[in-house]
C-alpha atoms as a PDB file:
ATOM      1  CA  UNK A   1       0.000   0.000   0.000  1.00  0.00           C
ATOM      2  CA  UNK A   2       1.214   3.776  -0.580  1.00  0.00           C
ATOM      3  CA  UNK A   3       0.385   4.932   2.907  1.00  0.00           C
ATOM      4  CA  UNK A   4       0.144   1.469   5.411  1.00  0.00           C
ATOM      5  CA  UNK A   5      -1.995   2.059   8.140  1.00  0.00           C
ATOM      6  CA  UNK A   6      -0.299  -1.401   9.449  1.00  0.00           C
ATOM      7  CA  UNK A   7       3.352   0.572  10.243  1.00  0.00           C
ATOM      8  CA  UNK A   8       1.266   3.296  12.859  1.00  0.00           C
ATOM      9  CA  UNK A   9       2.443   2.149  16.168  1.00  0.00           C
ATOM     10  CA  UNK A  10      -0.063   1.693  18.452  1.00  0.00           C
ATOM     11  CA  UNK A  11      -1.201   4.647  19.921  1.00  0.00           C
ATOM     12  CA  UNK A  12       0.926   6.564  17.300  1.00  0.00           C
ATOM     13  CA  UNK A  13      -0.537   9.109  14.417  1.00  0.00           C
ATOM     14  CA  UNK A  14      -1.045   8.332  10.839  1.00  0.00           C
ATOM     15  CA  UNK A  15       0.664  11.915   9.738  1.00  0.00           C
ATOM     16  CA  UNK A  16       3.411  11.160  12.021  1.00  0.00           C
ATOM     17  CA  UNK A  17       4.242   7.650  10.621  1.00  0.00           C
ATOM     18  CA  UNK A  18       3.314   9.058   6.830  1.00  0.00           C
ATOM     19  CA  UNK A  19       4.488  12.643   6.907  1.00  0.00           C
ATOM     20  CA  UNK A  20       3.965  12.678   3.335  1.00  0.00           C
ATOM     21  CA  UNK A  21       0.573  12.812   4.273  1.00  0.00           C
ATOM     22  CA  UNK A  22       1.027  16.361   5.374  1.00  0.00           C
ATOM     23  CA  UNK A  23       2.087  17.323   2.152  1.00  0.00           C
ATOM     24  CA  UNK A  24      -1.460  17.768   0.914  1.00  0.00           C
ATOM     25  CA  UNK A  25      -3.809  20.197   3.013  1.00  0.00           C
ATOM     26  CA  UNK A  26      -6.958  18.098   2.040  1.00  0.00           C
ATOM     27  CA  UNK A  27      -5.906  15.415   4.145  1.00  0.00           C
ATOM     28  CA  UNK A  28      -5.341  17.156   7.456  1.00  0.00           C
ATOM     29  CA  UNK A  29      -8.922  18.972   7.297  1.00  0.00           C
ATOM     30  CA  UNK A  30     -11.322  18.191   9.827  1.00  0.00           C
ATOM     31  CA  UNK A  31     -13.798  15.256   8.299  1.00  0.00           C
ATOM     32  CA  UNK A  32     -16.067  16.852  10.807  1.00  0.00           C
ATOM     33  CA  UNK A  33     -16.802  17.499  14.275  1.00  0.00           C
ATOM     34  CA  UNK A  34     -18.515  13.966  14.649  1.00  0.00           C
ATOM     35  CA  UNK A  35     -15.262  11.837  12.918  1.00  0.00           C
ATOM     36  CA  UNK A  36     -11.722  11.607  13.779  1.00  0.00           C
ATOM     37  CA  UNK A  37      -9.561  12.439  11.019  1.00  0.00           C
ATOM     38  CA  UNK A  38      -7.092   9.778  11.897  1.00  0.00           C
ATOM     39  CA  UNK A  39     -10.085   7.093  11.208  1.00  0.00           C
ATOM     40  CA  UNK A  40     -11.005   8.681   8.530  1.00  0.00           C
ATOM     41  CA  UNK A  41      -7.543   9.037   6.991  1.00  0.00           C
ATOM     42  CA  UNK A  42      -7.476   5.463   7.485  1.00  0.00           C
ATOM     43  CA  UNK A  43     -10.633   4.316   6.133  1.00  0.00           C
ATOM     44  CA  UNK A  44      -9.388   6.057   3.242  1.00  0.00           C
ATOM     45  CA  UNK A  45      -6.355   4.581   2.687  1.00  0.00           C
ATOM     46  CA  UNK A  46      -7.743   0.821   3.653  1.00  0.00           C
ATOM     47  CA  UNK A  47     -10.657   1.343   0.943  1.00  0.00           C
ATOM     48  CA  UNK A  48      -9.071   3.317  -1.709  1.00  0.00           C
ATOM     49  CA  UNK A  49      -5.743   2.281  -2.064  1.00  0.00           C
ATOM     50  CA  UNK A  50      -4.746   0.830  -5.744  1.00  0.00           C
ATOM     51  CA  UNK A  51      -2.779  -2.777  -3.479  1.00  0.00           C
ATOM     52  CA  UNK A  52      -5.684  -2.751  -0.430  1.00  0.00           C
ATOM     53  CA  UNK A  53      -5.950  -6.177   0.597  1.00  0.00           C
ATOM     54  CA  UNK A  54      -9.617  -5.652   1.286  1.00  0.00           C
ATOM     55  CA  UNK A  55     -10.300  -5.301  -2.187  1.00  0.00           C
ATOM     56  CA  UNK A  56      -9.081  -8.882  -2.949  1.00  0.00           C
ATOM     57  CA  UNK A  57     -11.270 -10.321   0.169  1.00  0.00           C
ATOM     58  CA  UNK A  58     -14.696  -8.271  -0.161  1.00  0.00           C
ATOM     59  CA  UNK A  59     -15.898  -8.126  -3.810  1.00  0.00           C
ATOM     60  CA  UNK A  60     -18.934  -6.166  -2.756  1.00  0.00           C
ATOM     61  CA  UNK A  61     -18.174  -2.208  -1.903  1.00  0.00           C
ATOM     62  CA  UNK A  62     -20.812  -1.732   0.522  1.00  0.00           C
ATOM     63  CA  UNK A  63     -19.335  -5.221   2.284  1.00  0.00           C
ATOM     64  CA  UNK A  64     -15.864  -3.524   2.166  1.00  0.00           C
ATOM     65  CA  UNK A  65     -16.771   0.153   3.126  1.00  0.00           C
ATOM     66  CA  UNK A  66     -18.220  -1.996   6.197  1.00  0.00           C
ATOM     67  CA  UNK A  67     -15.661  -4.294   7.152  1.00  0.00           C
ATOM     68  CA  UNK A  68     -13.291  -1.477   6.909  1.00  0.00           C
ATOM     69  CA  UNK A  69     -15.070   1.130   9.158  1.00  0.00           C
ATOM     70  CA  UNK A  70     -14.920  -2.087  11.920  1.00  0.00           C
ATOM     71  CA  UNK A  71     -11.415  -2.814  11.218  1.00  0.00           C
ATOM     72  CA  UNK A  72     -10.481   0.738  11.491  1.00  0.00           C
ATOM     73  CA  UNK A  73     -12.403   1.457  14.735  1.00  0.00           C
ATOM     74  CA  UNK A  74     -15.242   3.449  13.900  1.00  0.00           C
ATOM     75  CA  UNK A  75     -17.521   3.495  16.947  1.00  0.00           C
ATOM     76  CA  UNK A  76     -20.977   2.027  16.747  1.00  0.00           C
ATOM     77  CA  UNK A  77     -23.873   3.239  18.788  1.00  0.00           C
ATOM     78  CA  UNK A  78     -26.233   0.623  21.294  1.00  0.00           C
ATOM     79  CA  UNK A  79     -27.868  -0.652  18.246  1.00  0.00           C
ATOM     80  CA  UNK A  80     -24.946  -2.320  16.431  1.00  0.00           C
ATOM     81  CA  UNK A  81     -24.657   0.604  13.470  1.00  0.00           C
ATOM     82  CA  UNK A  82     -22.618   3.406  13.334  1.00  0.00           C
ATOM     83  CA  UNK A  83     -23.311   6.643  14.003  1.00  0.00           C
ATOM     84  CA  UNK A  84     -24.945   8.735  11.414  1.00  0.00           C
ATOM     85  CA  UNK A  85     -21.798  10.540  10.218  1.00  0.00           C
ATOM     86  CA  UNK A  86     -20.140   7.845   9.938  1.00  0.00           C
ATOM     87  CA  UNK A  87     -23.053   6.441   7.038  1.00  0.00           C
ATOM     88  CA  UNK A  88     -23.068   9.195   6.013  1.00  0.00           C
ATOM     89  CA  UNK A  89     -19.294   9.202   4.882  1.00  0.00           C
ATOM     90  CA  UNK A  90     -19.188   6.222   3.457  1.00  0.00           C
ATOM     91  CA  UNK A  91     -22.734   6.748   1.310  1.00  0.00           C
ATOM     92  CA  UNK A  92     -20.484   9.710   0.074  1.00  0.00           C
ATOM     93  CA  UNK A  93     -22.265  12.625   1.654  1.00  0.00           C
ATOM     94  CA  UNK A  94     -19.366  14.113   3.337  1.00  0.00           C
ATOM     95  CA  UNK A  95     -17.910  16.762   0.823  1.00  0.00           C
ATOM     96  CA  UNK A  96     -15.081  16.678   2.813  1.00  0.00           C
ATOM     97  CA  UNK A  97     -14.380  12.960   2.806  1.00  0.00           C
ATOM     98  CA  UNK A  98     -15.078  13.239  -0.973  1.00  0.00           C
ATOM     99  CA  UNK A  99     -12.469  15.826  -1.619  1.00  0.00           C
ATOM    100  CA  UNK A 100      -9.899  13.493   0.425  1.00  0.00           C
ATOM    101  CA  UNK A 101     -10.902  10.191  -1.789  1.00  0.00           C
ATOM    102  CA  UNK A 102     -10.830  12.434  -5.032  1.00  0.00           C
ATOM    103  CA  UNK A 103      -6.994  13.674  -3.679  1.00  0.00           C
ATOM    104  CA  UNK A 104      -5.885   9.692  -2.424  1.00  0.00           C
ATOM    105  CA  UNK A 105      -6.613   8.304  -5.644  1.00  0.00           C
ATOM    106  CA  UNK A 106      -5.210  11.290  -7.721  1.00  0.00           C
ATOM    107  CA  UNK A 107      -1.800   9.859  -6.350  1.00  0.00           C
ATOM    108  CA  UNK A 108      -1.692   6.514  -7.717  1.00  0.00           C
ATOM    109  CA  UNK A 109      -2.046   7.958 -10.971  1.00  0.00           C
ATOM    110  CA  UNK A 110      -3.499   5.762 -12.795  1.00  0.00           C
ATOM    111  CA  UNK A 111      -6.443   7.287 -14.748  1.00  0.00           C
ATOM    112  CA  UNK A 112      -7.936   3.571 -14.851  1.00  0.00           C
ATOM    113  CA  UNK A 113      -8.243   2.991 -11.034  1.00  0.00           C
ATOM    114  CA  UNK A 114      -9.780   5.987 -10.644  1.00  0.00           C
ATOM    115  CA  UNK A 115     -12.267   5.440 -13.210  1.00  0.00           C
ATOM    116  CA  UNK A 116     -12.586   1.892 -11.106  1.00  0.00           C
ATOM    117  CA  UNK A 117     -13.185   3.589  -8.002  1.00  0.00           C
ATOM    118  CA  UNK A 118     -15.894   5.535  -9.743  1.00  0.00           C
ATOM    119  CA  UNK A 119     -17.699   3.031 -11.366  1.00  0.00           C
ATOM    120  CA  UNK A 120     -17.558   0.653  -8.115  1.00  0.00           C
ATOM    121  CA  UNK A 121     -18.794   4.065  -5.895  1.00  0.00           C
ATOM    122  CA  UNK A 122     -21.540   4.824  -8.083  1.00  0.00           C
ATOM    123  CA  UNK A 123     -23.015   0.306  -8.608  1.00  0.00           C
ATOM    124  CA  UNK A 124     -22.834   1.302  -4.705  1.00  0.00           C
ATOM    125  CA  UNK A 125     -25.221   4.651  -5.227  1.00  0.00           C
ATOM    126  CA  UNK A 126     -27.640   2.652  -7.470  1.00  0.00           C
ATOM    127  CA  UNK A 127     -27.348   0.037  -5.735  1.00  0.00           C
ATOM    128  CA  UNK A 128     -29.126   1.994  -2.633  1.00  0.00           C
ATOM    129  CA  UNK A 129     -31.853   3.477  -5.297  1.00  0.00           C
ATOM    130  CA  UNK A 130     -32.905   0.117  -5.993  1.00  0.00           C
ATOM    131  CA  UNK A 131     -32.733  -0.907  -2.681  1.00  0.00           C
ATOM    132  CA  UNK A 132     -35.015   1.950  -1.947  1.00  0.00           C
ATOM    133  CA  UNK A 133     -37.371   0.694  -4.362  1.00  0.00           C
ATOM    134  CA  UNK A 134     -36.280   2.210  -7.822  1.00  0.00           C
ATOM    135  CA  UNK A 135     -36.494  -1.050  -9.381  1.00  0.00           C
ATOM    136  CA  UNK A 136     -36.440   0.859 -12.747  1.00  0.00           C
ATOM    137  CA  UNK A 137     -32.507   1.576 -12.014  1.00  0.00           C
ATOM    138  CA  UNK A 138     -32.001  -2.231 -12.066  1.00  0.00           C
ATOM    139  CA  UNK A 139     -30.607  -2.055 -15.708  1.00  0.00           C
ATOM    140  CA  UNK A 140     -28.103   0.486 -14.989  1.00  0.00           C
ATOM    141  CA  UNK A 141     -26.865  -0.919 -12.181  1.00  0.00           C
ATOM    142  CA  UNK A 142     -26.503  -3.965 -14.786  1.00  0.00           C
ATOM    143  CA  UNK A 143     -24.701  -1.707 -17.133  1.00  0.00           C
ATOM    144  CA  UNK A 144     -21.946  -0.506 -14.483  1.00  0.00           C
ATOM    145  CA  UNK A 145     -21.624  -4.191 -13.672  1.00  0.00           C
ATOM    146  CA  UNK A 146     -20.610  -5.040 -17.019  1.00  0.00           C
ATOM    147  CA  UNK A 147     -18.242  -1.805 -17.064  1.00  0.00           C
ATOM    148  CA  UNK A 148     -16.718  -2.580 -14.019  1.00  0.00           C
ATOM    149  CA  UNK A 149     -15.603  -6.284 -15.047  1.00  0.00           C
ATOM    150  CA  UNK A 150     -14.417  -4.717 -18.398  1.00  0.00           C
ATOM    151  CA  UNK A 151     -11.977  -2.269 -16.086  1.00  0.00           C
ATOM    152  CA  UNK A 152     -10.385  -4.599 -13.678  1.00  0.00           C
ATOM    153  CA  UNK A 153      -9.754  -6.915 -16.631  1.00  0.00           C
ATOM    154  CA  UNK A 154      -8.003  -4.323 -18.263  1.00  0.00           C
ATOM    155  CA  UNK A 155      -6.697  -3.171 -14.852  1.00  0.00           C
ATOM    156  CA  UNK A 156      -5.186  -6.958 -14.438  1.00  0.00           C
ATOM    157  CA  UNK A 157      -3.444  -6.187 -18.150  1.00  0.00           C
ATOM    158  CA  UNK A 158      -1.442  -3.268 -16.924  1.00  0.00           C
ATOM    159  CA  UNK A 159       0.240  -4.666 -13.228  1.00  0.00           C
ATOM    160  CA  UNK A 160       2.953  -7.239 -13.734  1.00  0.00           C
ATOM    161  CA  UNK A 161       3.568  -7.820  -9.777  1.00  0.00           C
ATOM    162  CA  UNK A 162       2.073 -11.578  -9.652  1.00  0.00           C
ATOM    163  CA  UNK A 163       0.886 -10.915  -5.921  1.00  0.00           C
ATOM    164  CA  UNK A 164      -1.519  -8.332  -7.071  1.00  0.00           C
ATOM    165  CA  UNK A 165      -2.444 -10.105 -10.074  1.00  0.00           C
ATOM    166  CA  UNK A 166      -3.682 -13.246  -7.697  1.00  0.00           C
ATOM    167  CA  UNK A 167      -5.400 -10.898  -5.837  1.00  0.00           C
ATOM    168  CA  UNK A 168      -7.452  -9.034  -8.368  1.00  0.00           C
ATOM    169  CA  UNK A 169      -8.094 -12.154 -10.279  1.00  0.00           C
ATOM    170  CA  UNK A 170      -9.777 -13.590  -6.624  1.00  0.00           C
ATOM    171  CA  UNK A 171     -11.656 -10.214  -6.567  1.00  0.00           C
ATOM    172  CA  UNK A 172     -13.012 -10.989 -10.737  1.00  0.00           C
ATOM    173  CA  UNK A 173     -14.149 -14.763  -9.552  1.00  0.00           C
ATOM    174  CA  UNK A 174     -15.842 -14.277  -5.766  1.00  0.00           C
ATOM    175  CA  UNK A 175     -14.748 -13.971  -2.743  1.00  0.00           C
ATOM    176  CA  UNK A 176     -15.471 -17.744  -1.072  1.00  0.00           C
ATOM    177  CA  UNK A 177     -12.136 -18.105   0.528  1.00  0.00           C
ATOM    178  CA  UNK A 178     -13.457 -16.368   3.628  1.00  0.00           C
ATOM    179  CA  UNK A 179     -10.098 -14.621   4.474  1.00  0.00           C
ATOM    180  CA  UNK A 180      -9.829 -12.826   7.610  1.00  0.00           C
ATOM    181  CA  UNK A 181      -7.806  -9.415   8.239  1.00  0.00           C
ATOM    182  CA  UNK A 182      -4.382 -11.316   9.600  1.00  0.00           C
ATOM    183  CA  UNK A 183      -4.484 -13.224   6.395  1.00  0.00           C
ATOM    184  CA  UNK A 184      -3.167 -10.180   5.106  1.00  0.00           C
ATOM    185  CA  UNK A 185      -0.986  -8.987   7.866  1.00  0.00           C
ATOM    186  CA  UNK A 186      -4.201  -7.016   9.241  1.00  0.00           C
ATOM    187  CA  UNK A 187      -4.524  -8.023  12.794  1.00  0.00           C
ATOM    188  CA  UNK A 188      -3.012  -5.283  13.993  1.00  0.00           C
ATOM    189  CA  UNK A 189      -6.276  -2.876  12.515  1.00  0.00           C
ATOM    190  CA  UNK A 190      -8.155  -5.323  14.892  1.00  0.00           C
ATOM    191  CA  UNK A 191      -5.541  -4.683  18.178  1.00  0.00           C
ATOM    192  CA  UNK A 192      -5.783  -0.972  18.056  1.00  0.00           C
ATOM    193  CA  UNK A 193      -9.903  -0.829  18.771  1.00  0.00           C
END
């Protein structure tokens, strides 16, 4: 990963471990007065990151956006959810948080992952429409389905590293190997909670 969340000591500060961070104002703005920017920051890099292990173990971007605010430590309130700012960040509500995604995957520069992210951010969107009951949005979310398994096929084309490769090509097929964080050196994520 470009920024590891894994090498933070515990107890330590993202910014401090990364001070390339710092470099870019976006990051160090308040998320809000309701999230931590350090969690957030996090989040971030765990979900958006071009090498995120997640990616390989949760197919599904809601799933992942999930599993990551746990792993990361985002607090949940008496009835097992978290707390409305924190929904609200990862249903992409939080201009902020937007503006710090837009910046994170700006760096990898790679104009295809960040038409990936898009695509898989906006199956999540319609995804919630139709949820909601807009069944007519059914056949677009079909239509960004198809474009997303176009893009990490071509995505797979342009990476040579073999590790990734395995990864992304256990993304394309399904995610039935039930891997846990430590399977990827995550535990740690888990320990600082």
């Amino acid at each position: 990963m470009m920024f590891n969340p894994i090498k933070v000591p515990e107890g330590g500060s993202l910014f401090k471990t990364h001070p390339d961070l710092k470099k870019y104002p976006i990051f160090k703005k308040s998320p809000g007065q309701e999230l931590s920017n350090e969690l957030t920051m996090t989040y971030i890099l765990c979900m958006y990151d071009k090498s995120t292990p997640y990616r390989g173990k949760y197919s599904d971007v809601l799933k992942r956006k999930i599993e990551i605010a746990h792993d990361v430590g985002f607090p949940m309130n008496e009835k097992g959810t978290f707390h409305d700012s924190v929904e609200a960040m990862m249903k992409g509500l939080n201009q902020i948080v937007n503006l710090k995604i837009r910046e994170f995957v700006r760096l990898h520069r790679s104009f295809k992952y960040t038409y990936l992210v898009t695509i898989e951010e906006s199956y999540y969107n319609v995804m919630l429409e139709v949820l909601d009951g807009a069944t007519k949005r059914i056949v677009d979310m079909r239509s960004i389905q198809e474009e997303l398994e176009e893009t990490m096929i071509q995505i797979l084309n342009d990476d040579d590293n073999p590790y990734l490769k395995d990864a992304v090509l256990r993304y394309m097929e399904d995610e039935r190997l039930g891997l846990r964080p430590e399977d990827f050196g995550l535990e740690a994520l888990n320990n600082k909670k």
